[in-house]
C-alpha atoms as a PDB file:
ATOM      1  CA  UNK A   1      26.751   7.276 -23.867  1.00  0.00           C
ATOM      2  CA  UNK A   2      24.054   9.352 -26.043  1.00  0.00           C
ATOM      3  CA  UNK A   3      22.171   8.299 -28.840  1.00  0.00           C
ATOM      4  CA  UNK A   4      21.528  10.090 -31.882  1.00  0.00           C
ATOM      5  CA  UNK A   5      18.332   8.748 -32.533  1.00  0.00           C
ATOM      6  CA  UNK A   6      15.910   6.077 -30.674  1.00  0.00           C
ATOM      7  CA  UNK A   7      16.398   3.733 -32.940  1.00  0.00           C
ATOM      8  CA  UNK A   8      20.351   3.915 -32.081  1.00  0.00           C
ATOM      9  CA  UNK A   9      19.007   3.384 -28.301  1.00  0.00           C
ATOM     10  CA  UNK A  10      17.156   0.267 -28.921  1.00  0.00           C
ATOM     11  CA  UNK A  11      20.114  -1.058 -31.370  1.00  0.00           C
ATOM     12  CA  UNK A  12      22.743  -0.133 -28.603  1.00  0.00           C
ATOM     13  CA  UNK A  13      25.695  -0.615 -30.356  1.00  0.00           C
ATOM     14  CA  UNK A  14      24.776  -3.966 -32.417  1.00  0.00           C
ATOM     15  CA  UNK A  15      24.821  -5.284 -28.552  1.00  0.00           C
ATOM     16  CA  UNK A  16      20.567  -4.699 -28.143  1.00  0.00           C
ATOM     17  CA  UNK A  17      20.108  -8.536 -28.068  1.00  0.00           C
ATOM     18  CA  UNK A  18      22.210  -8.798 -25.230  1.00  0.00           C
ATOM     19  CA  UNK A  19      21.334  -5.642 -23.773  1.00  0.00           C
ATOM     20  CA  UNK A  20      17.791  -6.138 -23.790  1.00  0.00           C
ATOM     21  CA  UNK A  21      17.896  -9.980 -23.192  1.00  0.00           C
ATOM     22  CA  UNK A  22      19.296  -8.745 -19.680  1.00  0.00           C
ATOM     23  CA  UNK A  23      16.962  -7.020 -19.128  1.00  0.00           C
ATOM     24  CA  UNK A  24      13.861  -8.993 -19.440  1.00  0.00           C
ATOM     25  CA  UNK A  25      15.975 -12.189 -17.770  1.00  0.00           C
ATOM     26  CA  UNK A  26      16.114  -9.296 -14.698  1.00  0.00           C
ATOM     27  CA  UNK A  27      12.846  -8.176 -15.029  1.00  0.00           C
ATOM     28  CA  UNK A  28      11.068 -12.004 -14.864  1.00  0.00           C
ATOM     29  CA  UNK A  29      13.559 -12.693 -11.810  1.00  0.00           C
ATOM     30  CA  UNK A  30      12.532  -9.412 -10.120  1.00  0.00           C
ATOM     31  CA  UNK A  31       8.654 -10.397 -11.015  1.00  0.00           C
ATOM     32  CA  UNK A  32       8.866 -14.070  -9.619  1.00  0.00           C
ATOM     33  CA  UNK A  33      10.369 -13.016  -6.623  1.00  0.00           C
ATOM     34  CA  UNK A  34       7.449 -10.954  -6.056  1.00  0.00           C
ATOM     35  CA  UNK A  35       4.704 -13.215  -7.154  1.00  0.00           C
ATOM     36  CA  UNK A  36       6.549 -15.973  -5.041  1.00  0.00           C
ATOM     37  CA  UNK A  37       6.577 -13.525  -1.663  1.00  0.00           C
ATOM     38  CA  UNK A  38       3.191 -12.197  -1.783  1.00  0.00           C
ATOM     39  CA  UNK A  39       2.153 -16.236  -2.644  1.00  0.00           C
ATOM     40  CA  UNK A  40       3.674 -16.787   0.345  1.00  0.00           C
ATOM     41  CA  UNK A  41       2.585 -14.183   2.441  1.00  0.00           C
ATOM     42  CA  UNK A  42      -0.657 -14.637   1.866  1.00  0.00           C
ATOM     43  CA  UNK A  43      -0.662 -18.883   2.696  1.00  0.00           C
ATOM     44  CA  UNK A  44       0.720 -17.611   6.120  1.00  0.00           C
ATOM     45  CA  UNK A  45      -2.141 -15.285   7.026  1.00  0.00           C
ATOM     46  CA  UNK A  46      -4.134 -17.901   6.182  1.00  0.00           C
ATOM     47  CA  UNK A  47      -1.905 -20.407   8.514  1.00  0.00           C
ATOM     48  CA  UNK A  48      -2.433 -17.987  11.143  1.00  0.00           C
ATOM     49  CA  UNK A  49      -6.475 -17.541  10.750  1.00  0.00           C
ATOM     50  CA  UNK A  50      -6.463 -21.080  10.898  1.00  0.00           C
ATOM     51  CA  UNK A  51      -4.107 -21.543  14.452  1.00  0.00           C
ATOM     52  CA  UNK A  52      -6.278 -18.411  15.658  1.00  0.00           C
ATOM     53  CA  UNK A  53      -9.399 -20.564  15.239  1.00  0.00           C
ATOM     54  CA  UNK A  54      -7.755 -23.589  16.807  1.00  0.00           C
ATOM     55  CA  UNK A  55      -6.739 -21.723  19.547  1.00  0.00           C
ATOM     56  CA  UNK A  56     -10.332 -20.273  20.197  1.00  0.00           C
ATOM     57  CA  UNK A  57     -12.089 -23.182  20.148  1.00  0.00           C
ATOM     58  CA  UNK A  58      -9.257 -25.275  22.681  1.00  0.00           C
ATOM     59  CA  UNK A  59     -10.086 -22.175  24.937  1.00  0.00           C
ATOM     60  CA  UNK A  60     -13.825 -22.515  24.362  1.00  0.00           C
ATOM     61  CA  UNK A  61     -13.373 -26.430  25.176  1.00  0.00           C
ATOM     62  CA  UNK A  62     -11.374 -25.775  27.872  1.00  0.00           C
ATOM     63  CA  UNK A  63     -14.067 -23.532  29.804  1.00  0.00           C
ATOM     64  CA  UNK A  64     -17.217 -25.834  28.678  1.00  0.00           C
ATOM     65  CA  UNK A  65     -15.437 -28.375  30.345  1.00  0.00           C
ATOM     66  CA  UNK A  66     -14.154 -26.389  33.493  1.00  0.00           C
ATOM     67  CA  UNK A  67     -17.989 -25.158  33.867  1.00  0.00           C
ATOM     68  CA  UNK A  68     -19.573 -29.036  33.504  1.00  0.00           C
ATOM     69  CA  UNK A  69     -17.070 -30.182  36.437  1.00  0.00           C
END
C-alpha cells in the first residue's frame, strides 16, 4: 500500500489507532522481555561469583585443615 503523503501514513486508513496501538503494545512486550533477561542474567553471574567464592574458601578450609592434622 503507498501513501500519498506522511500524514496519510500515520492516519493509515482511519485504522492509525489500531495500527499504531499494535505497535507500541509490541514494542513494550519486546522491551520487557529484554529488561527482564538481562535482569536475569545479570542476578546469575552474580549467583555464580557468589558459589565461586564458596567453593574457594571450602577448598581453602579443606587444606588448612588437612595441613593442621
Amino acid at each position: 500500500m503507498q501513501f500519498e503523503s506522511f500524514t496519510e501514513f500515520l492516519n493509515m486508513g482511519g485504522y492509525a489507532f489500531y495500527v499504531w496501538l499494535s505497535f507500541g503494545v509490541t514494542f513494550v512486550a519486546m522491551a520487557m522481555i529484554a529488561i527482564q533477561s538481562f535482569i536475569k542474567h545479570r542476578n546469575l553471574m552474580k549467583q555464580v561469583v557468589v558459589e565461586q567464592e564458596r567453593k574457594a574458601r571450602i577448598k581453602k578450609a579443606r587444606l588448612q585443615q588437612q595441613g593442621s592434622m
